[in-house]
Protein backbone atom coordinates (compact mmCIF):
# COMPACT_ATOMS: atom_id res chain seq x y z
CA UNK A 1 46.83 17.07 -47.11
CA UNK A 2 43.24 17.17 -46.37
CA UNK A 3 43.30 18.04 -42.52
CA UNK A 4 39.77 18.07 -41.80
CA UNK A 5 39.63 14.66 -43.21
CA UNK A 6 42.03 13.27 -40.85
CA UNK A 7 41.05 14.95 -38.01
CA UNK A 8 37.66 13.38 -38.35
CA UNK A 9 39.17 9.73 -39.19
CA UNK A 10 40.93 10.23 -35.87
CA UNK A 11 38.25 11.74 -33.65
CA UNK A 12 36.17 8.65 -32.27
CA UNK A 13 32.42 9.01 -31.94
CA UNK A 14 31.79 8.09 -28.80
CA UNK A 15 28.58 5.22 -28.29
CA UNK A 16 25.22 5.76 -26.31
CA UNK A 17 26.26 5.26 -22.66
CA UNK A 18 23.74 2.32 -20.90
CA UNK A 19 22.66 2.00 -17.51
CA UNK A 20 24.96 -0.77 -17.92
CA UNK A 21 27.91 1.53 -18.32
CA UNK A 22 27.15 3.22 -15.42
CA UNK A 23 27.20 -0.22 -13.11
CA UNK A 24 30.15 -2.01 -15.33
CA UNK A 25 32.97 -1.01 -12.25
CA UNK A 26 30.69 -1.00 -9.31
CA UNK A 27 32.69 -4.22 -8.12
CA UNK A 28 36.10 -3.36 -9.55
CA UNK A 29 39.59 -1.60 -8.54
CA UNK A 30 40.37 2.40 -9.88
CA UNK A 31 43.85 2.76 -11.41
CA UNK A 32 46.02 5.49 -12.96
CA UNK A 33 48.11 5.08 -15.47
CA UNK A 34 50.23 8.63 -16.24
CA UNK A 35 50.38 8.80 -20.27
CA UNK A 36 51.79 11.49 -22.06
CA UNK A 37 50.72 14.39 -19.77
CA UNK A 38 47.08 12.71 -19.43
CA UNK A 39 46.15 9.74 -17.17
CA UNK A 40 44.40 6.91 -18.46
CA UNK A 41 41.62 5.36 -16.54
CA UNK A 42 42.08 1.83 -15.74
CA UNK A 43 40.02 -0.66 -13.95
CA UNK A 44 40.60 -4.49 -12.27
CA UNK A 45 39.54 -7.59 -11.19
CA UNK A 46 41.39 -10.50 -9.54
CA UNK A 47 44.95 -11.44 -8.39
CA UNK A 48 47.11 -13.22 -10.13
CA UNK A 49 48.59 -13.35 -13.60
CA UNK A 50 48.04 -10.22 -15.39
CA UNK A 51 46.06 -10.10 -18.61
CA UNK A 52 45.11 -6.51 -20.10
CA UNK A 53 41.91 -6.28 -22.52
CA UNK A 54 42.29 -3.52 -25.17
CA UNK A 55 38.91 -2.09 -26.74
CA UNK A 56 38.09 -0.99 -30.41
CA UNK A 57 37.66 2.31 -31.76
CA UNK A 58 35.17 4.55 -30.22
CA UNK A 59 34.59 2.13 -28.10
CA UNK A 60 34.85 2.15 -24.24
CA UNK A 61 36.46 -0.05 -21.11
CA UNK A 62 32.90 -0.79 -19.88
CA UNK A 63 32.10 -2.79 -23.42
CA UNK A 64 34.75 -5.51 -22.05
CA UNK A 65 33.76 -5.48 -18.31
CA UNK A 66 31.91 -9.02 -18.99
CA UNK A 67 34.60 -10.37 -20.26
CA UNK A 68 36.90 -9.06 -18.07
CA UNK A 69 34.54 -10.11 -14.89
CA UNK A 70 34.28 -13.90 -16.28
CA UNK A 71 38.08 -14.33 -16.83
CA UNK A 72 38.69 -12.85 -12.80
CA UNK A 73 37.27 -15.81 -12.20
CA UNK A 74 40.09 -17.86 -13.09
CA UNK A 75 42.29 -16.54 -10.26
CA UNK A 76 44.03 -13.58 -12.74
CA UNK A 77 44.41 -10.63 -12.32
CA UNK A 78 42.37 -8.79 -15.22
CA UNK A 79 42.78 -5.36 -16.69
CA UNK A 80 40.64 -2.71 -18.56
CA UNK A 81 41.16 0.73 -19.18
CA UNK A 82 39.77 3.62 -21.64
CA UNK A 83 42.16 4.52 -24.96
CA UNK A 84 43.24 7.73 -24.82
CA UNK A 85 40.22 10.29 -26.31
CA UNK A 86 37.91 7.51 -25.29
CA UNK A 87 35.17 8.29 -22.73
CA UNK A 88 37.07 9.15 -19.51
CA UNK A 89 40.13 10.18 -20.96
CA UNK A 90 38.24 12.35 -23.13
CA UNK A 91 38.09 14.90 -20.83
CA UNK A 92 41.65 16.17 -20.68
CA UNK A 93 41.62 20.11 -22.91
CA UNK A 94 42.18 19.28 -26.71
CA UNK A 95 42.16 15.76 -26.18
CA UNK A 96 39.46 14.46 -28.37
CA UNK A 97 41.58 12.59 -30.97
CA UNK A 98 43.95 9.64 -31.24
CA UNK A 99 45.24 7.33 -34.07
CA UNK A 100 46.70 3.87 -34.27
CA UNK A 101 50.88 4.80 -33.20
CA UNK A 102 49.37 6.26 -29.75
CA UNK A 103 47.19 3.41 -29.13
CA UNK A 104 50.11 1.31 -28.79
CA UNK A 105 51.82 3.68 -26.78
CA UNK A 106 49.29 3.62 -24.58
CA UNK A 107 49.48 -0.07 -24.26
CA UNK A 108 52.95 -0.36 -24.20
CA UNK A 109 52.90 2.10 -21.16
CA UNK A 110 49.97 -0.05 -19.26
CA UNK A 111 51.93 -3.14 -19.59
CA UNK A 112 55.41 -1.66 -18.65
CA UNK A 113 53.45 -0.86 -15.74
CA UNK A 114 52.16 -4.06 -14.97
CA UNK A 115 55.77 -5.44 -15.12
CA UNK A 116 54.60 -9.16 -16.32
CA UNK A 117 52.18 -9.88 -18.75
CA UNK A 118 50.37 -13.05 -19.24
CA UNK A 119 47.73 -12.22 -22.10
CA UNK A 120 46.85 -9.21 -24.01
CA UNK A 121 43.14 -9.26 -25.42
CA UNK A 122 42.09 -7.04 -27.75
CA UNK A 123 38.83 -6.52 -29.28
CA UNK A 124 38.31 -5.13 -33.14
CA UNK A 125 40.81 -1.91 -33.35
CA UNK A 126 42.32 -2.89 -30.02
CA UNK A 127 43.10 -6.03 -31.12
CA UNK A 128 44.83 -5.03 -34.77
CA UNK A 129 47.16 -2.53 -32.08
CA UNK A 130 47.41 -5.40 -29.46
CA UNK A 131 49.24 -7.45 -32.49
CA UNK A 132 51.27 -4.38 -33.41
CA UNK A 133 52.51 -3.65 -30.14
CA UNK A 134 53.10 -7.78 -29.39
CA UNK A 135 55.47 -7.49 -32.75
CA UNK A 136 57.00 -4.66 -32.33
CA UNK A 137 55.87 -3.56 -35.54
CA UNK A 138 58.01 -0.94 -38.00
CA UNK A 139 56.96 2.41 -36.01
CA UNK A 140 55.77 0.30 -33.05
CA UNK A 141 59.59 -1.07 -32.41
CA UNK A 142 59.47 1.25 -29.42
CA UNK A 143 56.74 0.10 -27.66
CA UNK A 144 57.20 -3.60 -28.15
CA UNK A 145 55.72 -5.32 -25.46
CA UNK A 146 55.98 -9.14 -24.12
CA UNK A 147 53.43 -11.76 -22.95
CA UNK A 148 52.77 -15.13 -23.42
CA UNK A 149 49.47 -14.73 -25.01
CA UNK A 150 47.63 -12.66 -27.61
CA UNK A 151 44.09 -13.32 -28.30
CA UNK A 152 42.56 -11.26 -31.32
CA UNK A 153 38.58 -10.70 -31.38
CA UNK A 154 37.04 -8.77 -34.66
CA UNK A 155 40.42 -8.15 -35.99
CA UNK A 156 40.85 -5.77 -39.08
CA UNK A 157 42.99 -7.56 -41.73
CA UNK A 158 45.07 -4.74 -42.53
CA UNK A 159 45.08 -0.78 -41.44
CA UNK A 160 43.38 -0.02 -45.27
CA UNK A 161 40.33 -2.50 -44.11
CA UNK A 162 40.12 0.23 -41.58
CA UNK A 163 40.40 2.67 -43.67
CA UNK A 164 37.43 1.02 -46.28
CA UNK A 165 35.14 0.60 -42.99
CA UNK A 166 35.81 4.63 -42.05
CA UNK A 167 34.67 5.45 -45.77
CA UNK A 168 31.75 3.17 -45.82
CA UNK A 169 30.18 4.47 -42.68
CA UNK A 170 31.06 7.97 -44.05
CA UNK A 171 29.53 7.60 -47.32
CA UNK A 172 33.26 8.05 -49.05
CA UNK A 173 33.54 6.67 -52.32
CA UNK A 174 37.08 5.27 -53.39
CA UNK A 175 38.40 9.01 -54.19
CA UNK A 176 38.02 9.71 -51.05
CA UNK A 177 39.74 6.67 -49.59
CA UNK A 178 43.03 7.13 -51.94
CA UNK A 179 42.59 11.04 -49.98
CA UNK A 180 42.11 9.68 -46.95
CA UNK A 181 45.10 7.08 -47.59
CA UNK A 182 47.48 9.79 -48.29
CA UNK A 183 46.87 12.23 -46.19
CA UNK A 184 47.08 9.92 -43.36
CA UNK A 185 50.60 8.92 -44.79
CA UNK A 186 51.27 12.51 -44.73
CA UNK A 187 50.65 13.62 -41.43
CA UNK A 188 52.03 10.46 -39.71
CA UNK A 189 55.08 10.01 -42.02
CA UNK A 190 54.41 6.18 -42.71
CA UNK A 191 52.81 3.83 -45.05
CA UNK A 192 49.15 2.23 -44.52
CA UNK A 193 50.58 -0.66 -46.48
CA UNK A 194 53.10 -1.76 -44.24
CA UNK A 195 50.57 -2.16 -41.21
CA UNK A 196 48.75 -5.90 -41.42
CA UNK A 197 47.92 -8.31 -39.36
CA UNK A 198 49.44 -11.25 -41.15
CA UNK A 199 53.16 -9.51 -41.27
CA UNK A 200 52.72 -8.75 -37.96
CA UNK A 201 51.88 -12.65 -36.69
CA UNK A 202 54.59 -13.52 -38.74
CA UNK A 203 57.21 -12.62 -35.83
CA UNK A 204 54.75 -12.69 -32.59
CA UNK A 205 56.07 -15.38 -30.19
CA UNK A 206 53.40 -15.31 -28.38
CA UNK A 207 50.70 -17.87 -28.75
CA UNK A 208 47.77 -16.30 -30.92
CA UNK A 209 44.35 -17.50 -31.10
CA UNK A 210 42.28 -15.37 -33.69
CA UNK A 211 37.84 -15.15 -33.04
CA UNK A 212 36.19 -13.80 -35.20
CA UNK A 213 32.23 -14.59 -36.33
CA UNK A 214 31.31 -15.78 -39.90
CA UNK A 215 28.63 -12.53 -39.87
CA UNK A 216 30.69 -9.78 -39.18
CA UNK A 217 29.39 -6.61 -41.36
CA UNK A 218 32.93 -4.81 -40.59
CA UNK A 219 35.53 -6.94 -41.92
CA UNK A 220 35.35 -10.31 -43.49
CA UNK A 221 35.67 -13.87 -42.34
CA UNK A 222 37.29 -15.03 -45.87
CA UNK A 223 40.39 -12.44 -45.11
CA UNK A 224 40.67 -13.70 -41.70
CA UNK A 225 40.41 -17.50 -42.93
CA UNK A 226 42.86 -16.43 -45.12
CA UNK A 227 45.65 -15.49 -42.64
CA UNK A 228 45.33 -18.44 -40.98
CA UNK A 229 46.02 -20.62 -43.81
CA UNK A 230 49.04 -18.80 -44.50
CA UNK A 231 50.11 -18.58 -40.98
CA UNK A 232 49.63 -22.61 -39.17
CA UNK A 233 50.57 -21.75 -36.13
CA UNK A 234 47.75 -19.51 -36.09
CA UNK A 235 44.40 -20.69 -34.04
CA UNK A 236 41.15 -19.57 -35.35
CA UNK A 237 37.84 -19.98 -33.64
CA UNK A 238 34.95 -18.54 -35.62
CA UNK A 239 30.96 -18.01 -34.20
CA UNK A 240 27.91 -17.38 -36.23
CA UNK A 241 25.64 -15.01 -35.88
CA UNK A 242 26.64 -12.44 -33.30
CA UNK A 243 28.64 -9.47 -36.14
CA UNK A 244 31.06 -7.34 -35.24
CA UNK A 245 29.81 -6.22 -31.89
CA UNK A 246 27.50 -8.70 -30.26
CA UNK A 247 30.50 -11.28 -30.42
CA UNK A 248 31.76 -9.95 -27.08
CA UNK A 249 28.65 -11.54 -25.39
CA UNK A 250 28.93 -14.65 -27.10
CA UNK A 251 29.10 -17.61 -24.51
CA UNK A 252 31.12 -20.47 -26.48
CA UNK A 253 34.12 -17.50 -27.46
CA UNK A 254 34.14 -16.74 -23.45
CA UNK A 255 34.55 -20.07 -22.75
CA UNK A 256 37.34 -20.50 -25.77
CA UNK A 257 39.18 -17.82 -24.26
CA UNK A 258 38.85 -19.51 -20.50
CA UNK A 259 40.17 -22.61 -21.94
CA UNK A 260 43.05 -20.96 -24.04
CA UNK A 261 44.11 -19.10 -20.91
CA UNK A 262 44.21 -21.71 -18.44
């Protein structure tokens, strides 16, 4: 097992933080959540039914504080917090890595919490986990959790898309993805096969609406387009334009989302 290569596929690289990121929570609620001898840093908006937004991989709570703002507005009551070894819950000694199985934990933990879910929301990495955790998914049978809706933004396909995105940015060629493949598989004791988005949707009762933008450099609109046609019950709403990133500021998917909510 290459260890150093894991270690770095786990350890996320944490963005530039904006003035922006600063102000995000100047308006919103502090809350706790006790995790695995850590506490994860939540924040809120609104009363009413609870929907909990889930960011992507080395990403932060403050990249979904529009989002989360805008949807307050609809009488809810909204939820975002930082993944653990993700800018404030960084800070705990050794705690500077995380992986895909304590993602959902995390989640799973927030929304036993919250007692009632009505949406989870879940944005790139976040939202491949956010499907996991809705299904109950092989290792993720544990921390199965219920709501009504899931909504998907810059979804992965499958756990190896992850994977090919990690080597890309890495300069990895495809030895060192089948290395990074199984030494993953060691250390965790599972199979990057099994984890996909489409076998997961398969038994979600929730309702699931998929976005996802026709540009995105990260993972590609013809896999996504491709679950959905294999899976009708699936929605799909699709934006041009805006990549992997910038989607999360796009006006017509906030107003989607609004619309699929209410």
């Amino acid at each position: 097992m290459n260890a150093d290569l894991v270690e770095q596929f786990c350890t996320p690289q944490a963005p530039f933080l904006t003035e922006y990121d600063g102000k995000a929570f100047a308006d919103a609620e502090r809350i706790e959540y006790p995790f695995e001898g850590m506490n994860l840093r939540g924040y809120c908006w609104g009363k009413g039914k609870s929907i909990v937004l889930v960011h992507g991989w080395g990403s932060r709570a403050s990249h979904l504080a529009h989002l989360g703002r805008m949807l307050a507005k609809l009488d809810m009551r909204v939820i975002v917090y930082d993944a653990p070894a993700h800018f404030s819950s960084n800070g705990y000694a050794g705690k500077s890595t995380s992986n895909m199985f304590e993602y959902c934990r995390a989640l799973s933990v927030i929304a036993k919490k919250e007692e009632s879910l009505y949406a989870v929301i879940g944005h790139s990495f976040g939202a491949f986990c956010a499907a996991l955790a809705v299904s109950g998914r092989i290792a993720v049978t544990n921390d199965k959790i219920s709501a009504e809706k899931l909504i998907m933004i810059s979804s992965p396909p499958t756990l190896m898309d992850v994977l090919k995105s990690f080597c890309k940015n890495n300069g990895l060629d495809s030895s060192g993805l089948s290395e990074l493949k199984e030494s993953l598989e060691e250390r965790f004791s599972f199979s990057v096969d099994d984890y996909d988005i489409k076998s997961a949707l398969q038994s979600v009762e929730a309702k699931t609406l998929m976005i996802h933008d026709s540009d995105d450099e990260e993972f590609s609109i013809a896999d996504i387009n491709s679950i959905q046609k294999s899976l009708p019950h699936l929605e799909l709403f699709t934006t041009q334009g805006y990549g992997h990133q910038k989607i999360l500021m796009n006006r017509a998917m906030i107003v989607r989302i609004k619309e699929y909510l209410l």
